[in-house]
Protein backbone atom coordinates (compact mmCIF):
# COMPACT_ATOMS: atom_id res chain seq x y z
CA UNK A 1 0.09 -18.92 7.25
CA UNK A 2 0.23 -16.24 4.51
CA UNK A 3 1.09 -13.76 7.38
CA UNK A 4 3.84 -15.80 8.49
CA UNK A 5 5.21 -16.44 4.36
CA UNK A 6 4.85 -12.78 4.02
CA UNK A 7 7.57 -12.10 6.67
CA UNK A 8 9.79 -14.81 5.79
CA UNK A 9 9.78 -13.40 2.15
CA UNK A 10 9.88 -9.61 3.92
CA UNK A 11 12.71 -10.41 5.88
CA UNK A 12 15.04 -12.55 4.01
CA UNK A 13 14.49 -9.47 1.37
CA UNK A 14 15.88 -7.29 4.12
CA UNK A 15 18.92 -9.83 4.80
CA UNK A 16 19.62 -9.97 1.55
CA UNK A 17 19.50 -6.27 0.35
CA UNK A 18 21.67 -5.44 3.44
CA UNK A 19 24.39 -8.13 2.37
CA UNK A 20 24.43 -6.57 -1.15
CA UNK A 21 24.82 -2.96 0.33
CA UNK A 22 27.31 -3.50 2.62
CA UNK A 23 29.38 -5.74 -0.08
CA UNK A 24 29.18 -3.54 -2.25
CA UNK A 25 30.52 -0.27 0.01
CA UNK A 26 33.97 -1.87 -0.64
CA UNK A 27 34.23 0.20 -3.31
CA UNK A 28 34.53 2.96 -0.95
CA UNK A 29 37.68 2.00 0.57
CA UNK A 30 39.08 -0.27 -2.58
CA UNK A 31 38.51 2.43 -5.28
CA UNK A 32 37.90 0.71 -8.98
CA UNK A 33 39.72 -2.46 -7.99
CA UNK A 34 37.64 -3.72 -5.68
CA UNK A 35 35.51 -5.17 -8.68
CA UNK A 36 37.93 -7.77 -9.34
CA UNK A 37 36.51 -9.60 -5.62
CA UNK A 38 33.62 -10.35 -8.21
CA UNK A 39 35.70 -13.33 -9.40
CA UNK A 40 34.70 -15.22 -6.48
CA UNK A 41 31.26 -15.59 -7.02
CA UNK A 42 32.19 -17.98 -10.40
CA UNK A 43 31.93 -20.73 -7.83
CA UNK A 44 28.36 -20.17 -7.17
CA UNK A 45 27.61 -20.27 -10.93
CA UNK A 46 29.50 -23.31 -11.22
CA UNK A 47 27.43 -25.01 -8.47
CA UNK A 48 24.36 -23.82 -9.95
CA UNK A 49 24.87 -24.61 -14.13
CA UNK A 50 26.68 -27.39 -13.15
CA UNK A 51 29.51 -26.08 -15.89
CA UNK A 52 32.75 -24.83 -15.45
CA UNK A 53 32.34 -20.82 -15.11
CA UNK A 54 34.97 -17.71 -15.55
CA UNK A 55 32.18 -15.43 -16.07
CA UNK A 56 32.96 -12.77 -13.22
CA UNK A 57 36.68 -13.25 -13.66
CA UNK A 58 36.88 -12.06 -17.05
CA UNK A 59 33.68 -9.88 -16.09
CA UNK A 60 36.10 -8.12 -13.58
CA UNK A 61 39.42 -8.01 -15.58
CA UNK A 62 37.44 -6.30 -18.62
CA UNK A 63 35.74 -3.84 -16.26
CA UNK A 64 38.74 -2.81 -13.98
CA UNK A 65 40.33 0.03 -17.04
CA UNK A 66 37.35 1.15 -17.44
CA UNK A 67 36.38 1.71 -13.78
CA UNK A 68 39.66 3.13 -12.96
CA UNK A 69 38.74 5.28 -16.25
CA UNK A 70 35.83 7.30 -14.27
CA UNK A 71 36.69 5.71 -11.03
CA UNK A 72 35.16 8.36 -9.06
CA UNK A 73 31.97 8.39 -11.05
CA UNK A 74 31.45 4.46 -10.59
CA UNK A 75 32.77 4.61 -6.59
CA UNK A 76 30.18 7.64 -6.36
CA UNK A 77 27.59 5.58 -7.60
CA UNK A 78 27.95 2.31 -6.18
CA UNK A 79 28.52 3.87 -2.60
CA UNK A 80 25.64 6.60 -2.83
CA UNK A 81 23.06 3.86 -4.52
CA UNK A 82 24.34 1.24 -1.23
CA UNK A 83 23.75 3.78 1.30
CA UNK A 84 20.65 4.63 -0.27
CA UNK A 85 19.69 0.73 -0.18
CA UNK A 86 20.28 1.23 3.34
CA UNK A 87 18.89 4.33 4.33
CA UNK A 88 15.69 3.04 2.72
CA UNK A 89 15.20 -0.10 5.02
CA UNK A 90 15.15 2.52 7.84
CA UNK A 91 12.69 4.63 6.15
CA UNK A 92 9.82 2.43 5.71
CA UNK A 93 9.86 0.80 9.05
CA UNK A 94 6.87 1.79 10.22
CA UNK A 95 8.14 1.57 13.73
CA UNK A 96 10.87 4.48 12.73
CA UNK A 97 7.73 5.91 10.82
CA UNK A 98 5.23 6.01 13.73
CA UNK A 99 7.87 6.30 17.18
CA UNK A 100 10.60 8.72 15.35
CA UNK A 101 8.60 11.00 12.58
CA UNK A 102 12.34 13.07 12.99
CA UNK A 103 14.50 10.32 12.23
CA UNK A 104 11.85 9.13 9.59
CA UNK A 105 11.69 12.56 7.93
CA UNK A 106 16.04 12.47 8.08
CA UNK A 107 15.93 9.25 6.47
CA UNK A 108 13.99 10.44 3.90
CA UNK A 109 16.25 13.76 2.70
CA UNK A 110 19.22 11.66 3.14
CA UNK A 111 17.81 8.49 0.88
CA UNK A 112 16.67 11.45 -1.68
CA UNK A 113 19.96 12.46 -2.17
CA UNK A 114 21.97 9.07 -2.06
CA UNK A 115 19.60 7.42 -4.15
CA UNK A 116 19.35 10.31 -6.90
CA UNK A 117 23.27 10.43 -6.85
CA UNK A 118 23.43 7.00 -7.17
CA UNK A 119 21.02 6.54 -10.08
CA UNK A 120 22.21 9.73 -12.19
CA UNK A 121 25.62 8.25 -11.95
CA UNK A 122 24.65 5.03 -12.41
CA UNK A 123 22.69 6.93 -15.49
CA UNK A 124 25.76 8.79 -17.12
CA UNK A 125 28.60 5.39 -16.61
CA UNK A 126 25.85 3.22 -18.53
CA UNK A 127 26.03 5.98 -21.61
CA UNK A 128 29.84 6.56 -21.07
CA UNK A 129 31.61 2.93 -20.56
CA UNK A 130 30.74 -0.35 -22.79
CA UNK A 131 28.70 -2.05 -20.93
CA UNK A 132 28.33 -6.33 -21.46
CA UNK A 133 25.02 -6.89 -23.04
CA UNK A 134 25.38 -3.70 -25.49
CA UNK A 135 22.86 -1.03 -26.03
CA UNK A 136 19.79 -2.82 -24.89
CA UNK A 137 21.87 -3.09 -21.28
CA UNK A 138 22.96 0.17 -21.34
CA UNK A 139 19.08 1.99 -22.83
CA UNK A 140 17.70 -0.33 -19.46
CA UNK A 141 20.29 1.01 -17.19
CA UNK A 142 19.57 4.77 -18.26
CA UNK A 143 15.61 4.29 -18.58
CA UNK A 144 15.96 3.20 -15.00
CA UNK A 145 18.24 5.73 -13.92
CA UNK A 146 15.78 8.11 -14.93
CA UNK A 147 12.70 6.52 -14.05
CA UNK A 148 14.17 6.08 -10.52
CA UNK A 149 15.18 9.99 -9.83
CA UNK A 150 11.46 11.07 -11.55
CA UNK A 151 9.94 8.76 -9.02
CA UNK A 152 12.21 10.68 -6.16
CA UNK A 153 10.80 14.20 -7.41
CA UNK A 154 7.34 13.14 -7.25
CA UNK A 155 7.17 11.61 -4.25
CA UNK A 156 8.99 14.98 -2.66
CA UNK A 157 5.80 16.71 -5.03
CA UNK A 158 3.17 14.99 -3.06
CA UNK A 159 4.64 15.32 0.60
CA UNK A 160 5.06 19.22 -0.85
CA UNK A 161 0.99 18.96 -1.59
CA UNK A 162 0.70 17.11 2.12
CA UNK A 163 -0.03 14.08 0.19
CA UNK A 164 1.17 11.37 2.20
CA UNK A 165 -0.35 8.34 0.89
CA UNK A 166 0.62 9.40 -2.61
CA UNK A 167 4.00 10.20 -1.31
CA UNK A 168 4.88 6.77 0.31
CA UNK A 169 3.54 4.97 -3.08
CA UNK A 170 6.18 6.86 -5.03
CA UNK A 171 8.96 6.28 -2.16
CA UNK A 172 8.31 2.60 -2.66
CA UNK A 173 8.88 2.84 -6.60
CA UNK A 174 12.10 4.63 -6.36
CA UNK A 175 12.92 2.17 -3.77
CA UNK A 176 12.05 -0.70 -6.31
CA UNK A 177 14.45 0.77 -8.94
CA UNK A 178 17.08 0.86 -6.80
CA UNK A 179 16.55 -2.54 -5.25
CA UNK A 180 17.15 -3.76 -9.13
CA UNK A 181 20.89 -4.77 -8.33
CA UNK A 182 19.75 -7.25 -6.00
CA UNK A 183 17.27 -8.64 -8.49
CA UNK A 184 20.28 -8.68 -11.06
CA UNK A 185 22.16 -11.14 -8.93
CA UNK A 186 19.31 -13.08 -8.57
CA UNK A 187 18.40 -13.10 -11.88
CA UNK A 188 22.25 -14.22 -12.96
CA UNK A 189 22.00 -17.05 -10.50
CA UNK A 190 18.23 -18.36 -11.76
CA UNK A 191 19.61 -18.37 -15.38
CA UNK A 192 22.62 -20.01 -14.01
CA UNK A 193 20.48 -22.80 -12.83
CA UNK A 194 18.46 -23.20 -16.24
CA UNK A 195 21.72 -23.70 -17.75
CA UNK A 196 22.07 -20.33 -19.64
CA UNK A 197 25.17 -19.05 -20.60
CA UNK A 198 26.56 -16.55 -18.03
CA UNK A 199 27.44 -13.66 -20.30
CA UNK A 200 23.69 -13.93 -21.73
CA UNK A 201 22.16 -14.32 -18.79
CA UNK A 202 23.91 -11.03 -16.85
CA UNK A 203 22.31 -9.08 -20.33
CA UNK A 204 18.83 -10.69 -19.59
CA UNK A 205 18.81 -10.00 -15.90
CA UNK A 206 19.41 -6.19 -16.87
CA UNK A 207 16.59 -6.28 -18.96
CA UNK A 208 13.95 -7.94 -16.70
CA UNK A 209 15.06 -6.36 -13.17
CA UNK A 210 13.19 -3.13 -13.65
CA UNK A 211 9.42 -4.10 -15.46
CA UNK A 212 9.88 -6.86 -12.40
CA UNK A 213 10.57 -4.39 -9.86
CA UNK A 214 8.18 -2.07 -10.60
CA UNK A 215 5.52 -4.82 -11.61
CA UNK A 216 5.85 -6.50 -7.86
CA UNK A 217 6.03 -2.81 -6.24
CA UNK A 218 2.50 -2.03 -8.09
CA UNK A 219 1.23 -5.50 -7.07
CA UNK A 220 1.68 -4.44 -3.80
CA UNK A 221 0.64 -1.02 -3.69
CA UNK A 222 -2.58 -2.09 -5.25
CA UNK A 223 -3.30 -4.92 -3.00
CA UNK A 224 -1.91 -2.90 0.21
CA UNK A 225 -4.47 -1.70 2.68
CA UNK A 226 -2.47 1.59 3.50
CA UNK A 227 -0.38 2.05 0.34
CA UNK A 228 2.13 3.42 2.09
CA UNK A 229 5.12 1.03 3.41
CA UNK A 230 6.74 -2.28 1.87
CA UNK A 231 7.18 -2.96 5.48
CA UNK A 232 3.35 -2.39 6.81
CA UNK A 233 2.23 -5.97 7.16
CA UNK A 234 -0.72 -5.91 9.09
């Protein structure tokens, strides 16, 4: 039974990471502006609080001048951290681990690079634009940033060193930094649904996603017979 909650819980994960990256790659082809498609999501707020909501419509009027300010910064980041999202599914299935070490070891460079363009971006717009939730949002956002490209280096230190165990284990904490946008949403709708107000609740979410990330990611490297994949469910 555990087995079988496991991969429920694994897979909706994977469902749900994949909708966020692949919603999010509008940015690609809609430049800056494609943040205002973030005022349709006010109708899941409202069905959660139970309260009339504008939250991501005045979220994604405020934000537009200042996307379109250092557009290619924030489309550079959005698109590079989504493709890494991506590129990191296919890197810790173990089937792509143990049937295609070449298209594992690929994966790998490629999610290096996406995912430390991503977060160094993501790094320098939450130091250069006002962020909602002030400094404590944007000191998370950079700690994270950081954290997440240190985490990159090390793991390439340890497959360096032949290292492999040591080298998945750090794979999987970059990979929990990054998966901190999907953890914001859900974050933003939980708070929703204990009835906190929106704009407080985005600056909370920003604060918890990463010790949560990285606590659940150690959880599970602790507890994990191999270490080495979020996907290696015996």
């Amino acid at each position: 039974m555990l087995k079988i909650a496991r991969h429920v819980f694994l897979y909706v994960g994977i469902a749900l990471t994949l909708m966020i990256a692949l919603y999010s790659l509008r940015y690609l082809f809609g430049g800056a502006a494609s943040v205002l498609a973030l005022a349709e999501t006010d109708a899941m707020l409202e069905y959660l609080s139970g309260q009339q909501s504008s939250f991501w419509h005045e979220f994604s009027v405020r934000q537009q001048p200042l996307y379109q300010s250092s557009e290619f910064a924030v489309v550079g980041h959005i698109t590079a951290a989504s493709v890494a999202l991506i590129a990191g599914i296919i890197q810790f299935l173990p089937v792509v681990r143990q049937k295609a070490p070449l298209l594992h070891r690929a994966s790998g460079y490629f999610y290096a690079f996406t995912a430390t363009l991503g977060l160094g971006l993501g790094a320098y717009i939450s130091f250069s634009l006002p962020m909602i939730g002030g400094t404590k949002t944007i000191i998370s956002n950079i700690i994270g940033g950081i954290l997440g490209i240190s985490f990159v280096g090390i793991a390439f230190y340890h497959i360096w060193k032949k290292q492999y165990l040591q080298h998945g284990q750090w794979m999987l904490r970059s990979y929990a930094v990054l998966l901190a946008i999907l953890t914001v949403y859900l974050l933003v709708a939980f708070f929703a649904l204990l009835g906190v107000e929106a704009e407080r609740g985005y600056a909370l979410a920003h604060m918890l996603c990463f010790p949560i990330n990285l606590a659940v990611v150690e959880l599970f490297i602790r507890r994990s017979a191999s270490g080495r994949m979020v996907l290696a469910y015996e």
